[in-house]
PDB file of N, CA and C in Angstrom:
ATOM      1  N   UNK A   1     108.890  74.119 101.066  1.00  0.00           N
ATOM      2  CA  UNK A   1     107.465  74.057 100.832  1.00  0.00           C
ATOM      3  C   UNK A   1     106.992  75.375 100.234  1.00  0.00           C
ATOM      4  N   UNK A   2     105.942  75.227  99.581  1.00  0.00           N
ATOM      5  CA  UNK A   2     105.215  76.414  98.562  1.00  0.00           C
ATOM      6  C   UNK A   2     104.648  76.922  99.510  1.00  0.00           C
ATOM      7  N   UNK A   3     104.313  78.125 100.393  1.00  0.00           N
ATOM      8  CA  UNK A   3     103.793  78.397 101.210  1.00  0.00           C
ATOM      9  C   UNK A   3     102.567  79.576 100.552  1.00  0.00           C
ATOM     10  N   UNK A   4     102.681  79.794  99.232  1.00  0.00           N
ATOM     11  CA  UNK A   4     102.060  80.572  98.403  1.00  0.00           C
ATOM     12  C   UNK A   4     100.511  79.806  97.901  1.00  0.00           C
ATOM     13  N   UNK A   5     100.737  78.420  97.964  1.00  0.00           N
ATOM     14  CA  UNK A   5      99.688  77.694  97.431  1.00  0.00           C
ATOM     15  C   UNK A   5      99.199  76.939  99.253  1.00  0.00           C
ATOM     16  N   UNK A   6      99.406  77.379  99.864  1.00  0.00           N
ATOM     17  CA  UNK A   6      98.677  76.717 101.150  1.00  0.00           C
ATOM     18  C   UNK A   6      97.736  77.128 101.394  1.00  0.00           C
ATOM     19  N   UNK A   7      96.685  76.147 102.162  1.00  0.00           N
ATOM     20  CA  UNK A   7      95.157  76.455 102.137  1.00  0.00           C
ATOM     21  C   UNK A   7      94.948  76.662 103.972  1.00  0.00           C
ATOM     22  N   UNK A   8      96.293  77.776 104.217  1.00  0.00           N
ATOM     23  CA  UNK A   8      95.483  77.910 105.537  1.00  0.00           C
ATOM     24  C   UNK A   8      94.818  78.978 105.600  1.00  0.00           C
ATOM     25  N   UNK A   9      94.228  79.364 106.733  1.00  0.00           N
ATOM     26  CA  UNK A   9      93.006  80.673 106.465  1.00  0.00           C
ATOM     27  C   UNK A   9      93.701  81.428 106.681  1.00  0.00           C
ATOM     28  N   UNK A  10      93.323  82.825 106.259  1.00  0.00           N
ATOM     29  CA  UNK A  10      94.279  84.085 106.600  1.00  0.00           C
ATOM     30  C   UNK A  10      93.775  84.691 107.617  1.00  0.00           C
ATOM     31  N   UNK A  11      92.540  84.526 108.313  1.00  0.00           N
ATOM     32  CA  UNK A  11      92.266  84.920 109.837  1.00  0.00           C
ATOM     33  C   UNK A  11      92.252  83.628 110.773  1.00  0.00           C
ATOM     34  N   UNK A  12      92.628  84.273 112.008  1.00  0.00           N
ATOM     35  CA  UNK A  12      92.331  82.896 113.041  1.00  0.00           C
ATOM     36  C   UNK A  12      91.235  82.233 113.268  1.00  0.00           C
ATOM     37  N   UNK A  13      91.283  80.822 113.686  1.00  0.00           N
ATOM     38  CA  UNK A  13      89.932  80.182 113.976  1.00  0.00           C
ATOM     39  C   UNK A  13      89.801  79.454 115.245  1.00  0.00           C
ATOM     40  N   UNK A  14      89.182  79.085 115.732  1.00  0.00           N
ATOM     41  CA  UNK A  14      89.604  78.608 117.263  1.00  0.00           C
ATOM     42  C   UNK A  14      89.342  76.861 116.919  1.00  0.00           C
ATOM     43  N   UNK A  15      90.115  76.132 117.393  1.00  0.00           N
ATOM     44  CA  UNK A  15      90.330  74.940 117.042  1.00  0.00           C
ATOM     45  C   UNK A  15      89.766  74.190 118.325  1.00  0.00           C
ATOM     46  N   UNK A  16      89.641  73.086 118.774  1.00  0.00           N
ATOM     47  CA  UNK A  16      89.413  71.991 119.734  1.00  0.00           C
ATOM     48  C   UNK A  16      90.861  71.600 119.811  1.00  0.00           C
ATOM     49  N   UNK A  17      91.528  72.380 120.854  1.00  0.00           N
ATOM     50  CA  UNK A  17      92.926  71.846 121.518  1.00  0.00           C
ATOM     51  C   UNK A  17      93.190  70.506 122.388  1.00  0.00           C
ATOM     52  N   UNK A  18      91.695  70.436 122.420  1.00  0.00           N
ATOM     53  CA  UNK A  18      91.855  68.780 122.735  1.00  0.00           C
ATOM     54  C   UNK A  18      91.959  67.213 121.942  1.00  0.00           C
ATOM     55  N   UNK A  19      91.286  67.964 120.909  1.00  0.00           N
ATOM     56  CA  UNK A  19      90.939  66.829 119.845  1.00  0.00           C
ATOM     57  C   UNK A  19      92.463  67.107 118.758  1.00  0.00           C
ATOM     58  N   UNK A  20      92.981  67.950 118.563  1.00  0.00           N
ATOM     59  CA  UNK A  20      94.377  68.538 118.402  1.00  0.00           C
ATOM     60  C   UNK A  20      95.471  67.675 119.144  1.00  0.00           C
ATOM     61  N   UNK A  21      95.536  67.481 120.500  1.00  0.00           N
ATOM     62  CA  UNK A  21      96.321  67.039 121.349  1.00  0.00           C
ATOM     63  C   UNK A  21      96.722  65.239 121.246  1.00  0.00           C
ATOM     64  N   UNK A  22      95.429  64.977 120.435  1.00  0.00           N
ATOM     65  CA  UNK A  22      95.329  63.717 120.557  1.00  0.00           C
ATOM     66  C   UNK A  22      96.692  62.635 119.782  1.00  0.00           C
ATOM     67  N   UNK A  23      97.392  63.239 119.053  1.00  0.00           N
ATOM     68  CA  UNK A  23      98.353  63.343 118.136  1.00  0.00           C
ATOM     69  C   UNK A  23      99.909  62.491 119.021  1.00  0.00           C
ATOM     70  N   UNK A  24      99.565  63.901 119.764  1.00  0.00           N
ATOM     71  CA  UNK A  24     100.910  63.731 121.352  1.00  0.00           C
ATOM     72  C   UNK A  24     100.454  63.440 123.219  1.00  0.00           C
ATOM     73  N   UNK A  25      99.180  63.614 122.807  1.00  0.00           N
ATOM     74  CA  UNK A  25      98.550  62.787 124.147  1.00  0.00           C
ATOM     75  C   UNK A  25      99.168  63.813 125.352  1.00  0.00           C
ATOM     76  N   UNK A  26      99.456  65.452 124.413  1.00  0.00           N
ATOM     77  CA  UNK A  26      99.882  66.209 125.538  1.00  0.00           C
ATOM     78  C   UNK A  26      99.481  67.546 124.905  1.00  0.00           C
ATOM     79  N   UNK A  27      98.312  68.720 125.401  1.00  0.00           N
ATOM     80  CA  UNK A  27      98.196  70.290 124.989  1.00  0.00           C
ATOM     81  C   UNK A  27      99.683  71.084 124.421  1.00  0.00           C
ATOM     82  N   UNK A  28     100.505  71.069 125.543  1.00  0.00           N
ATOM     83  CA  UNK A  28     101.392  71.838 125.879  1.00  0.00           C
ATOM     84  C   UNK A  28     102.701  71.364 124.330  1.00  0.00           C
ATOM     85  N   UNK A  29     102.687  70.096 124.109  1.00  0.00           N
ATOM     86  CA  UNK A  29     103.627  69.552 123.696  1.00  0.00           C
ATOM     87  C   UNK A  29     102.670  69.924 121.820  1.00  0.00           C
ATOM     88  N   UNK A  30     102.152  69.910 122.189  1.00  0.00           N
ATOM     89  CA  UNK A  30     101.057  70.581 120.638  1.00  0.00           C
ATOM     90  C   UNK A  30     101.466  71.512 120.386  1.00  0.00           C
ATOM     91  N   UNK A  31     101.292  72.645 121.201  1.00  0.00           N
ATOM     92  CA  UNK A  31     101.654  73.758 121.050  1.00  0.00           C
ATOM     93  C   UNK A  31     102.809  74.106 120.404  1.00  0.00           C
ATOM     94  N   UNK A  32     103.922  73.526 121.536  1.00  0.00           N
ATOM     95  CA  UNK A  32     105.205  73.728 120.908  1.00  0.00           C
ATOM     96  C   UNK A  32     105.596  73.350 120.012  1.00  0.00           C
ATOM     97  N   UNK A  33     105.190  72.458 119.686  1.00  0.00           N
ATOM     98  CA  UNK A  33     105.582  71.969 118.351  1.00  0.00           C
ATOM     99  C   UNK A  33     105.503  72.467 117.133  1.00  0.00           C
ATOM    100  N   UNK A  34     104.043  73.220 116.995  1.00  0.00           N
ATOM    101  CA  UNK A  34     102.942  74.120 115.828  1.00  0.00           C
ATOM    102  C   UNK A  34     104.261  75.070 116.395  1.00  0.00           C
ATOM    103  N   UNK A  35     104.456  75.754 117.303  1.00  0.00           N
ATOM    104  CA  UNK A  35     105.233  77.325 117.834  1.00  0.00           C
ATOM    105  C   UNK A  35     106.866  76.937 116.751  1.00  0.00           C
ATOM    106  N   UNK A  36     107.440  75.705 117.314  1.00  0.00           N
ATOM    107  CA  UNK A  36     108.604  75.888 116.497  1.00  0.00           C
ATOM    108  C   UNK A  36     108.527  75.826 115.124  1.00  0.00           C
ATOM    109  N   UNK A  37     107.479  74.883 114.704  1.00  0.00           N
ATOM    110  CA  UNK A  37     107.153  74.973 113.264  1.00  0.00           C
ATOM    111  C   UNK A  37     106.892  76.296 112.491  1.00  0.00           C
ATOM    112  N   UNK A  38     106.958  77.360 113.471  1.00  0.00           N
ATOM    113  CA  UNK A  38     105.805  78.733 112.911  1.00  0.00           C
ATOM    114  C   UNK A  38     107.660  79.272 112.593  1.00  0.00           C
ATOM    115  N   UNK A  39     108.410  79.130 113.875  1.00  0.00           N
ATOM    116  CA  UNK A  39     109.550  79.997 113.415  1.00  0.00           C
ATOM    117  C   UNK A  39     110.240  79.291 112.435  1.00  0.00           C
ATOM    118  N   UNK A  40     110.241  78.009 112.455  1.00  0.00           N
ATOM    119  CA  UNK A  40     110.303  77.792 111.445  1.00  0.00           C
ATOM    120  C   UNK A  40     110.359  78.372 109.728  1.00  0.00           C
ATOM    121  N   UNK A  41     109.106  78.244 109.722  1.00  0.00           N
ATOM    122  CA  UNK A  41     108.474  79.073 108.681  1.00  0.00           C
ATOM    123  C   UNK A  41     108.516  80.585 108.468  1.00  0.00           C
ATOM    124  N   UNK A  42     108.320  81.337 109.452  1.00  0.00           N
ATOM    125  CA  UNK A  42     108.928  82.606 110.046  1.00  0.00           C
ATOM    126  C   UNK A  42     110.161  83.082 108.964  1.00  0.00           C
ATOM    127  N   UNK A  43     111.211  82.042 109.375  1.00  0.00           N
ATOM    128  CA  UNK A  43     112.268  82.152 108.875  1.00  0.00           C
ATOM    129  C   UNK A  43     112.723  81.909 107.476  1.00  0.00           C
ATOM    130  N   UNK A  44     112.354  80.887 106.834  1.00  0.00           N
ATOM    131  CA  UNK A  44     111.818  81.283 105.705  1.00  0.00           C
ATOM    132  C   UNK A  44     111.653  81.998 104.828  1.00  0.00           C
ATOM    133  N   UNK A  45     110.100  82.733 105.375  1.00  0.00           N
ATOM    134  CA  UNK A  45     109.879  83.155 104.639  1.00  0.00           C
ATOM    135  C   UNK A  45     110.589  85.002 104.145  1.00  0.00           C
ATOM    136  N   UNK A  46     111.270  84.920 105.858  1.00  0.00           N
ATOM    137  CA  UNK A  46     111.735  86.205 105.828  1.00  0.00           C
ATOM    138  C   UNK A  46     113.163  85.884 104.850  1.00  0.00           C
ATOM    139  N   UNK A  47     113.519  85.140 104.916  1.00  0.00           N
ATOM    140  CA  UNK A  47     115.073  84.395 104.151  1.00  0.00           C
ATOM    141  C   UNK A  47     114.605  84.804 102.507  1.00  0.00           C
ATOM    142  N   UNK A  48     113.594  84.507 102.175  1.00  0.00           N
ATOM    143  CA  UNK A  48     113.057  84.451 100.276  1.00  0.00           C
ATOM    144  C   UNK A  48     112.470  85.785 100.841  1.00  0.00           C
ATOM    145  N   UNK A  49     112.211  86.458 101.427  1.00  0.00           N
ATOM    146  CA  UNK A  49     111.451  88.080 101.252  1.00  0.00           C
ATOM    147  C   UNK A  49     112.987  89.423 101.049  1.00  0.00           C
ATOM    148  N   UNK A  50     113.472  88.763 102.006  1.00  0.00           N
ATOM    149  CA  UNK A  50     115.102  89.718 101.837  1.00  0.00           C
ATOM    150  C   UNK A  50     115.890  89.157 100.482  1.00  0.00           C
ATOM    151  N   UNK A  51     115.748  88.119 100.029  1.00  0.00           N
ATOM    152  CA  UNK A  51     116.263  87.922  98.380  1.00  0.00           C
ATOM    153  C   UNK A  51     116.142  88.510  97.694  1.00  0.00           C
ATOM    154  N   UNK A  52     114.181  88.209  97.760  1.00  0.00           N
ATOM    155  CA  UNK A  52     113.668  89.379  96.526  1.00  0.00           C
ATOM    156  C   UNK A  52     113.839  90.540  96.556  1.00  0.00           C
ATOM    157  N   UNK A  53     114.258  91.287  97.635  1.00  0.00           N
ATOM    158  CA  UNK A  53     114.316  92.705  97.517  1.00  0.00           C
ATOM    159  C   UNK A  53     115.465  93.374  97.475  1.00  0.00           C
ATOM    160  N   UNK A  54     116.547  91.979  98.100  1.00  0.00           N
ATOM    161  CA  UNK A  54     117.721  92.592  97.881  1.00  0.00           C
ATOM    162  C   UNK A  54     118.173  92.847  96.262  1.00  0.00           C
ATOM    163  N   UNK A  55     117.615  92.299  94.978  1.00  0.00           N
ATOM    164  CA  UNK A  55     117.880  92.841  93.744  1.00  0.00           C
ATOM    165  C   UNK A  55     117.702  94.189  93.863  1.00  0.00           C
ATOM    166  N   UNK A  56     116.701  94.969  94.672  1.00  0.00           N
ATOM    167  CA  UNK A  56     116.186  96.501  94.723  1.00  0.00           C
ATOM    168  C   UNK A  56     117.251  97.355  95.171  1.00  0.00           C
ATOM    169  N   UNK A  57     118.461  96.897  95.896  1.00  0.00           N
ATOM    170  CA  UNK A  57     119.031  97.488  96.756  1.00  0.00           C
ATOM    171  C   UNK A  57     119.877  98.268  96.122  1.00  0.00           C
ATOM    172  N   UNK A  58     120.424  99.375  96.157  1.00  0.00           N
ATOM    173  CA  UNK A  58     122.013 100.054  95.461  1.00  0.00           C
ATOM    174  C   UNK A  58     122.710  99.918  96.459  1.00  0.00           C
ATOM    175  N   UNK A  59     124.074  99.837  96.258  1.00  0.00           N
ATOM    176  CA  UNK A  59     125.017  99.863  96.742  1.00  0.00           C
ATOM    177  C   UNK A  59     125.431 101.733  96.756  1.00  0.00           C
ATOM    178  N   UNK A  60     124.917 103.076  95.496  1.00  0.00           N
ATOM    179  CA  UNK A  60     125.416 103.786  95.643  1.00  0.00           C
ATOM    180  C   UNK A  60     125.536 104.599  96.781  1.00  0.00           C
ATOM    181  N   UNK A  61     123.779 104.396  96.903  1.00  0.00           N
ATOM    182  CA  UNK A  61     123.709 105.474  98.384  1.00  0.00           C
ATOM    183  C   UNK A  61     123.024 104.537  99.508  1.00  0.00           C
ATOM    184  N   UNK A  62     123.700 104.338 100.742  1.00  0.00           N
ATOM    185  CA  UNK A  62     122.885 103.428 101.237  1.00  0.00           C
ATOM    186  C   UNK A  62     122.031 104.335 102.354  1.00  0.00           C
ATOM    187  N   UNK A  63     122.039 105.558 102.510  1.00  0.00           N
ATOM    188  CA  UNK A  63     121.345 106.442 103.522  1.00  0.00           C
ATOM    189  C   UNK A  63     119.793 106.404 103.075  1.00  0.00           C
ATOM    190  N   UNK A  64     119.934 106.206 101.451  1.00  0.00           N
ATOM    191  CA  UNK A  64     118.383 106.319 100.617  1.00  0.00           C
ATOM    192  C   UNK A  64     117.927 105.315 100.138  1.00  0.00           C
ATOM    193  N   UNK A  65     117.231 104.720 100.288  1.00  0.00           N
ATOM    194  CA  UNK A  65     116.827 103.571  99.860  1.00  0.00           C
ATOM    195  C   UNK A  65     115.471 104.176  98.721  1.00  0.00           C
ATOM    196  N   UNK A  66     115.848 103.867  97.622  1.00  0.00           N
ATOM    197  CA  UNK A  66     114.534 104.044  96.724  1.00  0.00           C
ATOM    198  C   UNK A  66     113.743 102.799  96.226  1.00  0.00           C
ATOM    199  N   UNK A  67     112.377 103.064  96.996  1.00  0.00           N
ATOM    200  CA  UNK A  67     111.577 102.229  96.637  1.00  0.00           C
ATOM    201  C   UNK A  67     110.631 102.328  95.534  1.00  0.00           C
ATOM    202  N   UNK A  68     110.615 101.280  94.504  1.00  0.00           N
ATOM    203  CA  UNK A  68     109.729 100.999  93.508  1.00  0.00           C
ATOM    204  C   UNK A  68     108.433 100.246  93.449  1.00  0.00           C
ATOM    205  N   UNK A  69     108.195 100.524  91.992  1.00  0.00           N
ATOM    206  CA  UNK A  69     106.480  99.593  92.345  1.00  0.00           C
ATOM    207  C   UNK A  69     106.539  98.038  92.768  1.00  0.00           C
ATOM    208  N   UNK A  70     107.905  97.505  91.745  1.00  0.00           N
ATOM    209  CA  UNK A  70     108.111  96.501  92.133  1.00  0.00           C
ATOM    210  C   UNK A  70     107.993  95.547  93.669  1.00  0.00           C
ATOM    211  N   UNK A  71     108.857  96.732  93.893  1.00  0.00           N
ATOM    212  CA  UNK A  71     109.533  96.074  95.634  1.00  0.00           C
ATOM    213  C   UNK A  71     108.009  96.137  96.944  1.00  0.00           C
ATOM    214  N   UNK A  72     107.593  97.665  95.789  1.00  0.00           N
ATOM    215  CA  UNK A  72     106.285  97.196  97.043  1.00  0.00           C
ATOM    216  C   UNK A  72     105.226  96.220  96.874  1.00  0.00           C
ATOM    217  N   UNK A  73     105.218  95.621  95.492  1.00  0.00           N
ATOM    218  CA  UNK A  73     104.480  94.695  95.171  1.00  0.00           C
ATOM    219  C   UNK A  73     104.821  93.436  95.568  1.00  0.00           C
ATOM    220  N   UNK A  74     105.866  93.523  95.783  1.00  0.00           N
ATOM    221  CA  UNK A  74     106.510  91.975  96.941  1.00  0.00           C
ATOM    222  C   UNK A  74     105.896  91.916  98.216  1.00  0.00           C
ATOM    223  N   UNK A  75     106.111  93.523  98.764  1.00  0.00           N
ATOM    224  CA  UNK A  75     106.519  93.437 100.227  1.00  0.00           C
ATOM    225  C   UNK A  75     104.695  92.922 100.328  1.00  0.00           C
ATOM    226  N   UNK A  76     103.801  93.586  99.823  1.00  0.00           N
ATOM    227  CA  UNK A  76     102.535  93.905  99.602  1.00  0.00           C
ATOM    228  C   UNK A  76     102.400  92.011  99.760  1.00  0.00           C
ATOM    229  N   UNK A  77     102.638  91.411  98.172  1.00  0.00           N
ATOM    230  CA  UNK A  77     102.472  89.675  98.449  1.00  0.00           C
ATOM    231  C   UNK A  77     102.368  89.467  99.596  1.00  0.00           C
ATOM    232  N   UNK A  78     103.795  89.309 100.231  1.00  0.00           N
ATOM    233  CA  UNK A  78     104.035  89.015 101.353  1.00  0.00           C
ATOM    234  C   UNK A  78     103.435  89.079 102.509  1.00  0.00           C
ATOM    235  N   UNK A  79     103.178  89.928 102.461  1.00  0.00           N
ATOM    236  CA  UNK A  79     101.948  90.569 103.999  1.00  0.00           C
ATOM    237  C   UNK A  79     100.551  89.904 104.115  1.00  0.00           C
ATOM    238  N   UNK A  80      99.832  89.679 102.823  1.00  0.00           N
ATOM    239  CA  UNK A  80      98.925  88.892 102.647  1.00  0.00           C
ATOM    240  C   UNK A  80      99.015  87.729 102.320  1.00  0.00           C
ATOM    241  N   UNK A  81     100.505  87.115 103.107  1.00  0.00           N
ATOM    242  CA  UNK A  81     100.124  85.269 103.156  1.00  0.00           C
ATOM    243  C   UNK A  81      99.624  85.042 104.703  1.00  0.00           C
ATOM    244  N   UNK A  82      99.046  83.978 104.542  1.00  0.00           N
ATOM    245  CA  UNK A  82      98.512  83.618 105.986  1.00  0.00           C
ATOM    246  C   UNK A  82      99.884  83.653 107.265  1.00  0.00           C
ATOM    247  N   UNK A  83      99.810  84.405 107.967  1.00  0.00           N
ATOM    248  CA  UNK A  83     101.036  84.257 109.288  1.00  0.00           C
ATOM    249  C   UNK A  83     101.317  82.307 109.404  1.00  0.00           C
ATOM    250  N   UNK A  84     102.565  82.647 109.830  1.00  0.00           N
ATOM    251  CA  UNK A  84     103.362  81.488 110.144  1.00  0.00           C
ATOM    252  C   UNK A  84     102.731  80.464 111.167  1.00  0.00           C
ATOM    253  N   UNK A  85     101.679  80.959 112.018  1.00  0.00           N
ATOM    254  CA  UNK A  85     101.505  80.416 112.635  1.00  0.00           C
ATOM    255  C   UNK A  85     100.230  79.651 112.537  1.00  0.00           C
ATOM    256  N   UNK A  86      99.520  80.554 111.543  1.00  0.00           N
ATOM    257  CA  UNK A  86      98.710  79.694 110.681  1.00  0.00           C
ATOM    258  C   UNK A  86      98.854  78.896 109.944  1.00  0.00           C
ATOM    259  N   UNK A  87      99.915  78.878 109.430  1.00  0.00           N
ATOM    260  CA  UNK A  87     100.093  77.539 108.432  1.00  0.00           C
ATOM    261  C   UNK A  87     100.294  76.211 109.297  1.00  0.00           C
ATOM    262  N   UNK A  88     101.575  76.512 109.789  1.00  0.00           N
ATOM    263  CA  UNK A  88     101.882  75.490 111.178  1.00  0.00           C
ATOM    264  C   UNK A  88     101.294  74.825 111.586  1.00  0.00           C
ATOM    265  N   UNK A  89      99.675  75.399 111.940  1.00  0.00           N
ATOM    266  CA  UNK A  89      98.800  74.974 112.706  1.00  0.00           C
ATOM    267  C   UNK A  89      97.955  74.242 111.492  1.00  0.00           C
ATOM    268  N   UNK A  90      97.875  74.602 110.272  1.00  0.00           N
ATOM    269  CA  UNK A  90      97.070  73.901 109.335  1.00  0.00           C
ATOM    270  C   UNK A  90      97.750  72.445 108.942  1.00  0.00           C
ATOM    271  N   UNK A  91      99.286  72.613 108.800  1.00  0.00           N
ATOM    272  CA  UNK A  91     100.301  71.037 108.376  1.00  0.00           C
ATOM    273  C   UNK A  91      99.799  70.451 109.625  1.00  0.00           C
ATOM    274  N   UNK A  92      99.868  70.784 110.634  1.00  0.00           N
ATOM    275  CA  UNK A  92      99.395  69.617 111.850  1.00  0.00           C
ATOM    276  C   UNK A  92      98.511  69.126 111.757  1.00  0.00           C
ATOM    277  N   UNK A  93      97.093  70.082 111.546  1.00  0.00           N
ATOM    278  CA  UNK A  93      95.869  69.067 111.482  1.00  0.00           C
ATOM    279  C   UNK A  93      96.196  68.550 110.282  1.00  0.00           C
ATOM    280  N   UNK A  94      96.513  68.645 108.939  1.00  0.00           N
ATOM    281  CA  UNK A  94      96.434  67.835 107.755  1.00  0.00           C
ATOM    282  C   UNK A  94      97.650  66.752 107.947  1.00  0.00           C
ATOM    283  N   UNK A  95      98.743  66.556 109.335  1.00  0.00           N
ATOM    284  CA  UNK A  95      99.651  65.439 109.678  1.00  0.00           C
ATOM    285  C   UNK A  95     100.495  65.613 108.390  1.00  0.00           C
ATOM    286  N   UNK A  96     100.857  67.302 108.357  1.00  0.00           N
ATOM    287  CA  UNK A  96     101.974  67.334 107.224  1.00  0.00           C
ATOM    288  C   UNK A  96     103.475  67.140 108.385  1.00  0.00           C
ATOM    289  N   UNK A  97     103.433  67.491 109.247  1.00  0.00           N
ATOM    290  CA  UNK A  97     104.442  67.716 110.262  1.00  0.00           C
ATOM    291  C   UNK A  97     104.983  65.926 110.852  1.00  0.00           C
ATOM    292  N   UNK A  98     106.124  65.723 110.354  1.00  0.00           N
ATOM    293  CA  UNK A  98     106.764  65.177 111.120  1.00  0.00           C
ATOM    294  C   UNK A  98     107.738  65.486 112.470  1.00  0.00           C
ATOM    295  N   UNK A  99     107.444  65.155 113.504  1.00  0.00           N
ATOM    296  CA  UNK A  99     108.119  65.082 115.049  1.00  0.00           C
ATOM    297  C   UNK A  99     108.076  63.729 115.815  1.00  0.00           C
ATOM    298  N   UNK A 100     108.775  64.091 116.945  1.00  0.00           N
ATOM    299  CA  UNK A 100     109.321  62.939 117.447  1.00  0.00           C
ATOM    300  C   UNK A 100     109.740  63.444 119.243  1.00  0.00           C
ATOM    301  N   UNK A 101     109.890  62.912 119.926  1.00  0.00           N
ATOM    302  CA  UNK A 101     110.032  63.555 121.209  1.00  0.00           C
ATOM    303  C   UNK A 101     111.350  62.556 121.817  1.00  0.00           C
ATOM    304  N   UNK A 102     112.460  62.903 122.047  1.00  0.00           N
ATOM    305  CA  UNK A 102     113.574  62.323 122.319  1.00  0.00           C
ATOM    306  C   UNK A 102     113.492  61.599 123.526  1.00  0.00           C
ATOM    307  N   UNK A 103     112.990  62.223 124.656  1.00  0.00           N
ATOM    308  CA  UNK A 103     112.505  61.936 125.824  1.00  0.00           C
ATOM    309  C   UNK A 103     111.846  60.880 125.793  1.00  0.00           C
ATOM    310  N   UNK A 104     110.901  61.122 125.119  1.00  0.00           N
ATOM    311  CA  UNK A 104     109.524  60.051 125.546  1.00  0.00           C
ATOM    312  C   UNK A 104     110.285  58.378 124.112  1.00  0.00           C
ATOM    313  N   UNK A 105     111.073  58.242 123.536  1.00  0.00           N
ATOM    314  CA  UNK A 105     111.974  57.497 122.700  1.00  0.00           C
ATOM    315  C   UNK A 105     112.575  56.776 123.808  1.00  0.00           C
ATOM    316  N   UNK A 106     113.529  57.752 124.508  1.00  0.00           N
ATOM    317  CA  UNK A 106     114.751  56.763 125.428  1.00  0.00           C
ATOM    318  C   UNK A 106     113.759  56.457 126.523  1.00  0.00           C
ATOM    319  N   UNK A 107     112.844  56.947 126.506  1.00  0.00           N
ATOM    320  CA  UNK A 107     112.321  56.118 127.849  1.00  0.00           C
ATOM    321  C   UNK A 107     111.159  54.656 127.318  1.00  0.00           C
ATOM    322  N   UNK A 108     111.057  54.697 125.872  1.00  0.00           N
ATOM    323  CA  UNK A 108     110.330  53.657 125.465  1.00  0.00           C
ATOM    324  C   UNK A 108     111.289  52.365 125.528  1.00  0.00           C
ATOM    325  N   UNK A 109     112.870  53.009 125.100  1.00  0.00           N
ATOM    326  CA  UNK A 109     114.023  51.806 125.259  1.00  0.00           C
ATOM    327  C   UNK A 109     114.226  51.704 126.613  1.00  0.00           C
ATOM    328  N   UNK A 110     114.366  52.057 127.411  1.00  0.00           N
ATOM    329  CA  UNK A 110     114.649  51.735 128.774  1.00  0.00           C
ATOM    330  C   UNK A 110     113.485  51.043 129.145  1.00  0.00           C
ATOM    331  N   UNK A 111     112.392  50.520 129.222  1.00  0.00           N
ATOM    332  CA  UNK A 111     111.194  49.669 129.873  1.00  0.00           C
ATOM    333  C   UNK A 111     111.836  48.261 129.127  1.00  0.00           C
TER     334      UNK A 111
END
């Protein structure tokens, strides 16, 4: 996913965790879900941030790392995308997130 073109906010907002919940008919199970989605994303984005910079890297001296305009103009991007946990929380309310609860499955086959 483009996480560059997402329309979540870049400060927090306080949501209705109830009207949120309604999804999984459980707070807690909301949560976690948005939480793994964040590392999710987390990961990510740190995965494409160490790419781009690893072109910056020398191999000659590794005690010095010389940084350019370039590399700080990444790191810079980067910092000003909305946190992971904002987005997370934005695919849920817009029902970008597919999940499923294994538990609450085998116990729909067992009745």
């Amino acid at each position: 996913m483009d996480y560059k073109k997402t329309n979540a906010p870049l400060n927090t907002e306080t949501h209705d965790m109830i009207a949120m919940a309604e999804q999984t008919g459980n707070v807690y199970e909301t949560v976690c879900i948005i939480g793994k989605r964040a590392n999710q994303i987390a990961v990510e984005l740190k995965k494409e941030l160490e790419k781009k910079l690893q072109e910056f890297t020398t191999t000659d001296n590794l005690e010095e790392t010389a940084e350019n305009r370039e590399q700080i103009e990444i790191s810079r991007f980067y910092e000003k995308l909305p946190k992971p946990t904002l987005i997370a929380t934005q695919e849920y309310i817009e029902h970008k997130l597919y999940f499923n609860n294994p538990l609450k499955e085998r116990s729909r086959l067992d009745d």
